[in-house]
C-alpha atoms as a PDB file:
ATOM      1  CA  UNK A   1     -46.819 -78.977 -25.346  1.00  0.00           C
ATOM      2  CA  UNK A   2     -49.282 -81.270 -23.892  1.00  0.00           C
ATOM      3  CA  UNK A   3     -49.108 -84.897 -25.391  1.00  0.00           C
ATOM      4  CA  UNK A   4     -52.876 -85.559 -26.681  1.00  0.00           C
ATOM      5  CA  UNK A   5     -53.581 -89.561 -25.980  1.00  0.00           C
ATOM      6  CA  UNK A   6     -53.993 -91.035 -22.929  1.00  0.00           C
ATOM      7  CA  UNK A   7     -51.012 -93.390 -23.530  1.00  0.00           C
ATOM      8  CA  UNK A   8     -48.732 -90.386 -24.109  1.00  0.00           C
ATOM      9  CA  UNK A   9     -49.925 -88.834 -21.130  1.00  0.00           C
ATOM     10  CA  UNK A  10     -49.416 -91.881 -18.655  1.00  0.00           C
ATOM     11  CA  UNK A  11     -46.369 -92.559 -20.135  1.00  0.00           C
ATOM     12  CA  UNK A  12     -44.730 -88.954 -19.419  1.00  0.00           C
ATOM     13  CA  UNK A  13     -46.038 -89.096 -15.938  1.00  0.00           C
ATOM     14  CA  UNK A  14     -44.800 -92.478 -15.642  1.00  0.00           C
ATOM     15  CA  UNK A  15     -41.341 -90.919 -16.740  1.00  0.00           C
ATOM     16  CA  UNK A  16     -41.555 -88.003 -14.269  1.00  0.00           C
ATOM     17  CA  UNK A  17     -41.854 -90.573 -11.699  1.00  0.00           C
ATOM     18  CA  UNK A  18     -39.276 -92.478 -12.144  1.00  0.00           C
ATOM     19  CA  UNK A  19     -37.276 -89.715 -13.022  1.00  0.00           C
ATOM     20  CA  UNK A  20     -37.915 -88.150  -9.323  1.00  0.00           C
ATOM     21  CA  UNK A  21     -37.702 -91.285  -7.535  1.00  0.00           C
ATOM     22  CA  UNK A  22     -34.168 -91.730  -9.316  1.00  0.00           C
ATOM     23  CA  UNK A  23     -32.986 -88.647  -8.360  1.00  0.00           C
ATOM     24  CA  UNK A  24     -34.559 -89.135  -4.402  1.00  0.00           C
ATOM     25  CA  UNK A  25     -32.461 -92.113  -3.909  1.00  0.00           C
ATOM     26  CA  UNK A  26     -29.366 -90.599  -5.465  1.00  0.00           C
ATOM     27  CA  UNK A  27     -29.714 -88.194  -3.078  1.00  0.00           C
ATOM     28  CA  UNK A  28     -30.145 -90.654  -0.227  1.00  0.00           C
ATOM     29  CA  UNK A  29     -27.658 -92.442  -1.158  1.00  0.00           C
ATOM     30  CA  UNK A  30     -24.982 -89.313  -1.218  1.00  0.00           C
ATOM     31  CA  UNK A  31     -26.437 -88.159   2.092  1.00  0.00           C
ATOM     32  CA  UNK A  32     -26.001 -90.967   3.740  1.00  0.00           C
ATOM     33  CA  UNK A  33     -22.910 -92.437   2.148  1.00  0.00           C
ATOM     34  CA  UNK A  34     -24.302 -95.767   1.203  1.00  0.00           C
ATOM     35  CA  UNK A  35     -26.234 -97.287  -1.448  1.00  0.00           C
ATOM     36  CA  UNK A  36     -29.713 -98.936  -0.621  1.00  0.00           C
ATOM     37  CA  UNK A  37     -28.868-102.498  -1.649  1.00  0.00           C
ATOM     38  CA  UNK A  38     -26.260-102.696   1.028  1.00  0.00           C
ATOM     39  CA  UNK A  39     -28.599-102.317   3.940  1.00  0.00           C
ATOM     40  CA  UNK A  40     -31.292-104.893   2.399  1.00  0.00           C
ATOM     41  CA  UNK A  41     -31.976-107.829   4.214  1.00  0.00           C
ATOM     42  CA  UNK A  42     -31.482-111.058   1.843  1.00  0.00           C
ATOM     43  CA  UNK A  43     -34.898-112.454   3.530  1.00  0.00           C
ATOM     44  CA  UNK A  44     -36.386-108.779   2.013  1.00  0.00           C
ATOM     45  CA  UNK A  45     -34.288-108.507  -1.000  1.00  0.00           C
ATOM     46  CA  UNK A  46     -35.153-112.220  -2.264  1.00  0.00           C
ATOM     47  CA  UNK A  47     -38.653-111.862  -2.285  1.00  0.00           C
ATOM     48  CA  UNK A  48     -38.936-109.412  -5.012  1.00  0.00           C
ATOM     49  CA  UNK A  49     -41.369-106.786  -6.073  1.00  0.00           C
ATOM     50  CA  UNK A  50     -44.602-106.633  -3.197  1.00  0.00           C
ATOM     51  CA  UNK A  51     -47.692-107.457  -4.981  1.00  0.00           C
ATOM     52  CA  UNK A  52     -51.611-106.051  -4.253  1.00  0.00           C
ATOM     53  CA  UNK A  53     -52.911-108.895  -5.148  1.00  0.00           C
ATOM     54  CA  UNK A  54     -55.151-107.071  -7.871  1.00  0.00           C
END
């Protein structure tokens, strides 16, 4: 069943997101052996979250 607000609807897609994206870089991370954060540059990982400047 189909949530009927908008909120409820943004907020499951929001969830199925995240929920892929999660289970992406798990896979990435057994693939490959390593986790993300350990190839990060500190000049990259310091910096934060990229804005758009919206």
């Amino acid at each position: 069943m189909l949530p009927n607000r908008a909120a409820a609807v943004v907020r499951c897609i929001m969830d199925s997101l995240a929920a892929g994206y999660a289970r992406t870089l798990g896979d990435v991370e057994r693939l490959t052996g390593r986790g993300l954060d350990q190839d990060v540059p500190s000049a990259v990982a310091s910096t934060g979250p990229a804005t758009t400047g919206l």
